[in-house]
C-alpha atoms as a PDB file:
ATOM      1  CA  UNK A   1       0.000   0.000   0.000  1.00  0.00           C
ATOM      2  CA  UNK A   2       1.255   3.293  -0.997  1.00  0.00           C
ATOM      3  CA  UNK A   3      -0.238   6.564   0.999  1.00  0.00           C
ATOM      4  CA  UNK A   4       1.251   9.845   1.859  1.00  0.00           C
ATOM      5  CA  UNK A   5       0.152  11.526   5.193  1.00  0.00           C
ATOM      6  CA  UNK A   6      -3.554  12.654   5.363  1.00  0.00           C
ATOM      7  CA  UNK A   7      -2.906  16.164   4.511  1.00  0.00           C
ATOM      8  CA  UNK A   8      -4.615  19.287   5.206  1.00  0.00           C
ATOM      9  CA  UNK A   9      -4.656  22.540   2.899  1.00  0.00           C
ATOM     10  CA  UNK A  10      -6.883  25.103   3.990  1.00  0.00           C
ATOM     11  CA  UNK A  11      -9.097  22.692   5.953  1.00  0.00           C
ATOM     12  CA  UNK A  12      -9.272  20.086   3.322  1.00  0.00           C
ATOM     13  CA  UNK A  13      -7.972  16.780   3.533  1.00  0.00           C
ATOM     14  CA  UNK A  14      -6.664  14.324   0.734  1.00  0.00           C
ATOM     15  CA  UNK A  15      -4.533  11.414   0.629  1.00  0.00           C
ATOM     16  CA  UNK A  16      -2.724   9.530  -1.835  1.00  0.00           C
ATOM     17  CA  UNK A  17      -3.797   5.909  -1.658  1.00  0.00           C
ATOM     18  CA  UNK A  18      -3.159   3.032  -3.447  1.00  0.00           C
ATOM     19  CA  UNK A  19      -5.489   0.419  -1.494  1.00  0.00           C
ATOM     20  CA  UNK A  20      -4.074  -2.669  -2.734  1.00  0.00           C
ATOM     21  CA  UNK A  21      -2.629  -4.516   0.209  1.00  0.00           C
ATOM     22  CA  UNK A  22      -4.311  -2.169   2.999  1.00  0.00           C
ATOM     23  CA  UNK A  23      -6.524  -3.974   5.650  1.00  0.00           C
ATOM     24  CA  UNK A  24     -10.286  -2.957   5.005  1.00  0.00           C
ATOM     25  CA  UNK A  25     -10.412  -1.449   8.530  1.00  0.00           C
ATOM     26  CA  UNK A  26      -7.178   0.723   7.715  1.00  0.00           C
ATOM     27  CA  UNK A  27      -9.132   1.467   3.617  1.00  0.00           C
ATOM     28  CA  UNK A  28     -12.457   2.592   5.565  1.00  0.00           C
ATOM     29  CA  UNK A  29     -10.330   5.111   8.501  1.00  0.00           C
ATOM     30  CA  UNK A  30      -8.497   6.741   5.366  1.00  0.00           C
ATOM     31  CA  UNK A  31     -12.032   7.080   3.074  1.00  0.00           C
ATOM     32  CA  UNK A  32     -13.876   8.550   6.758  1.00  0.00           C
ATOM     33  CA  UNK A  33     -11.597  11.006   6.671  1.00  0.00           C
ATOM     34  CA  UNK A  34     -11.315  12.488   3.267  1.00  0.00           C
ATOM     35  CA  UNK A  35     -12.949  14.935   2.317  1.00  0.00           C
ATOM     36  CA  UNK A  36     -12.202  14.879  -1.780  1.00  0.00           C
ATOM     37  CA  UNK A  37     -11.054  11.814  -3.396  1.00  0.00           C
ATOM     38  CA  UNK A  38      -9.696  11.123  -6.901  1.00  0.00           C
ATOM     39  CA  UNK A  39     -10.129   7.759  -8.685  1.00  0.00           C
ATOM     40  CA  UNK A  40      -9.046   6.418 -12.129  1.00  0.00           C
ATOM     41  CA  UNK A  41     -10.833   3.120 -11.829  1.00  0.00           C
ATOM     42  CA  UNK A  42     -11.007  -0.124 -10.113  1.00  0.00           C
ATOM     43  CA  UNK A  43     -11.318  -0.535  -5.868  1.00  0.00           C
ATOM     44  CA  UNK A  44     -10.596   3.020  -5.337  1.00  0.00           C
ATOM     45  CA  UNK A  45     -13.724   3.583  -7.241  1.00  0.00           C
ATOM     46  CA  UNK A  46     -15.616   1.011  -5.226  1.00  0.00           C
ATOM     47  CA  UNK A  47     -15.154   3.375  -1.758  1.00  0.00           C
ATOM     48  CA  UNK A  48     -17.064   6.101  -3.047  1.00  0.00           C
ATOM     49  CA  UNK A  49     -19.697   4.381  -1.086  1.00  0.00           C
ATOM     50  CA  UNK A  50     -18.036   4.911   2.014  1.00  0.00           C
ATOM     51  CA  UNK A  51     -17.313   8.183   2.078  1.00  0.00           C
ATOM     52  CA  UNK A  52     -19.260  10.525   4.146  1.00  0.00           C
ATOM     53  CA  UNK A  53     -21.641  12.481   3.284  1.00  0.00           C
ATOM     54  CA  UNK A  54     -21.225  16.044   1.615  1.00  0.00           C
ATOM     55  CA  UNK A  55     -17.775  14.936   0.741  1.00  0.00           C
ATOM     56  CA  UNK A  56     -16.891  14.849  -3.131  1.00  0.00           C
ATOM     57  CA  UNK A  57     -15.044  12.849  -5.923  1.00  0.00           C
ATOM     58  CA  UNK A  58     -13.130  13.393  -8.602  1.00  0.00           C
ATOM     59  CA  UNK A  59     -13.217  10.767 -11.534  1.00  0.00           C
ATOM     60  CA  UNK A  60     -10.624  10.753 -14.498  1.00  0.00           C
ATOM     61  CA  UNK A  61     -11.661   8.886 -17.207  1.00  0.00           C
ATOM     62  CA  UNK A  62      -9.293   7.918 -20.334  1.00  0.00           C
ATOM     63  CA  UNK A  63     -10.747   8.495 -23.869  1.00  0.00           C
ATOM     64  CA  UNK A  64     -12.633   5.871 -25.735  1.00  0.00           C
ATOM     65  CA  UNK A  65     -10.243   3.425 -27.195  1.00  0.00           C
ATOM     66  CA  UNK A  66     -11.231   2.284 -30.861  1.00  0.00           C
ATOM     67  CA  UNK A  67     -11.016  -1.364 -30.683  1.00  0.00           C
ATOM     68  CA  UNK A  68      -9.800  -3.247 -34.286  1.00  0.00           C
ATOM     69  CA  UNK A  69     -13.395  -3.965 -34.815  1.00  0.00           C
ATOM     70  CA  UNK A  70     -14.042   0.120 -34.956  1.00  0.00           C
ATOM     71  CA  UNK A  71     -16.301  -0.283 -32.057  1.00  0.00           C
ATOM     72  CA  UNK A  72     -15.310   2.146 -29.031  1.00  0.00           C
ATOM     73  CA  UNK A  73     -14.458   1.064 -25.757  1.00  0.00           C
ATOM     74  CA  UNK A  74     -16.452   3.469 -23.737  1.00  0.00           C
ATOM     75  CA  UNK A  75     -16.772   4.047 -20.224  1.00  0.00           C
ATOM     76  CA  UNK A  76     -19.818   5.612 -18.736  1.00  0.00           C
ATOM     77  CA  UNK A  77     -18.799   9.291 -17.612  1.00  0.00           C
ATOM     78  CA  UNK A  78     -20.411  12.662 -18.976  1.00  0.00           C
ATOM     79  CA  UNK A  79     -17.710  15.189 -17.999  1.00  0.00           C
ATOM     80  CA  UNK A  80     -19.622  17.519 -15.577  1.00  0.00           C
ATOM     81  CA  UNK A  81     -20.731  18.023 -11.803  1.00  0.00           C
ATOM     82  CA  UNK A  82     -23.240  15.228 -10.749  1.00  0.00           C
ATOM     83  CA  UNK A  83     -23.815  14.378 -14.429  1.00  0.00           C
ATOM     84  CA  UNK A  84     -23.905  10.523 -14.091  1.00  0.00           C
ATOM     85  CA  UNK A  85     -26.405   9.167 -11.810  1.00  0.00           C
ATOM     86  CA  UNK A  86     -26.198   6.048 -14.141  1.00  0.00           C
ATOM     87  CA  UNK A  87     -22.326   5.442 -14.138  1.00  0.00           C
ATOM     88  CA  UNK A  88     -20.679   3.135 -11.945  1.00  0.00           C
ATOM     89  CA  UNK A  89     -19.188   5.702  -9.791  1.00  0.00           C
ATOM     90  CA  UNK A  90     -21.680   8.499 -10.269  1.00  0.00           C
ATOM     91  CA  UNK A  91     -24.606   6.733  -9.056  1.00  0.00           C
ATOM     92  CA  UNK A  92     -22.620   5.411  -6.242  1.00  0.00           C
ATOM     93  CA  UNK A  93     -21.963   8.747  -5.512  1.00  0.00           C
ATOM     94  CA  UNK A  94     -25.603  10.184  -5.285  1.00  0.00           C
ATOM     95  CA  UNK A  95     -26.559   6.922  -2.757  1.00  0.00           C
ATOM     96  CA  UNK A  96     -24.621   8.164  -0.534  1.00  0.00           C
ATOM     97  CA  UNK A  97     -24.951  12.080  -0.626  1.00  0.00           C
ATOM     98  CA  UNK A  98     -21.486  12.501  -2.713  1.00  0.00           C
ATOM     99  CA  UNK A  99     -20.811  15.120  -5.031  1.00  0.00           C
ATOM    100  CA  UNK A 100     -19.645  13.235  -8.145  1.00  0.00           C
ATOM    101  CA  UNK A 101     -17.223  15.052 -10.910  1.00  0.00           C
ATOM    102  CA  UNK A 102     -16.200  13.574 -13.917  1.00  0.00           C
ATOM    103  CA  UNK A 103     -13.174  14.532 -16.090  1.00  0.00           C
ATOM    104  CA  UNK A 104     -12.549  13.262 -19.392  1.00  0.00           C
ATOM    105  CA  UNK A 105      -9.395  13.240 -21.003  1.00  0.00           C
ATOM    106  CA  UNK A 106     -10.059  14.986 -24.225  1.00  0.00           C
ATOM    107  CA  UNK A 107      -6.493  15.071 -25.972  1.00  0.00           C
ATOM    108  CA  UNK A 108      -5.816  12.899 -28.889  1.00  0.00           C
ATOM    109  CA  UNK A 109      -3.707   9.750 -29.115  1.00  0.00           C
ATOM    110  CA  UNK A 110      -0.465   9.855 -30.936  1.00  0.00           C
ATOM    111  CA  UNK A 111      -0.633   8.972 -34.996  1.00  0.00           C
ATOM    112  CA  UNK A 112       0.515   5.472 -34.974  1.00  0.00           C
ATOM    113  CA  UNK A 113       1.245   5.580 -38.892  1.00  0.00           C
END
């Protein structure tokens, strides 16, 4: 598990966590006591639930891949504030009283050719 101090900057807290190995005790202390939280994917994603309420989350989402069959990869996030009560993480989010932002990465892959 990787995790700097729970730092404070003008009264708000955030951590770097990588939850991997933590216990689920130690992964539920950290999530109590942040008040913004950035995911990518995966199990950070899933503790959106168990943050507090009021709190908020910040999720950064890659852009759709194009797949050889031309069909796009995509993953359910509308870049906005509380714009995906039917995303994974967004409707987690709005259970539990979470503000919800998603941020899409809009730059364009490299030219393979």
């Amino acid at each position: 598990a990787v995790m700097t101090g729970l730092d404070a900057v003008d009264g708000i807290r955030s951590a770097i966590l990588e939850p991997g190995d933590l216990a689920p005790v130690a992964q539920f202390d950290i999530i109590q006591r942040t008040d913004i939280l950035i995911v990518v994917e995966g199990q950070a994603a899933g503790l959106v639930g168990l943050m507090r309420e009021g709190t908020g989350v910040v999720e950064l989402v890659p852009r759709p891949l194009v797949v050889e069959s031309g069909l796009s990869e995509v993953h359910m996030c509308i870049a906005g504030v509380d714009s995906n009560p039917h995303g994974f993480v967004g409707a987690v989010a709005a259970a539990v009283a979470v503000r919800h932002v998603c941020i899409v990465d809009t730059v364009s892959a490299p030219d393979d050719s």
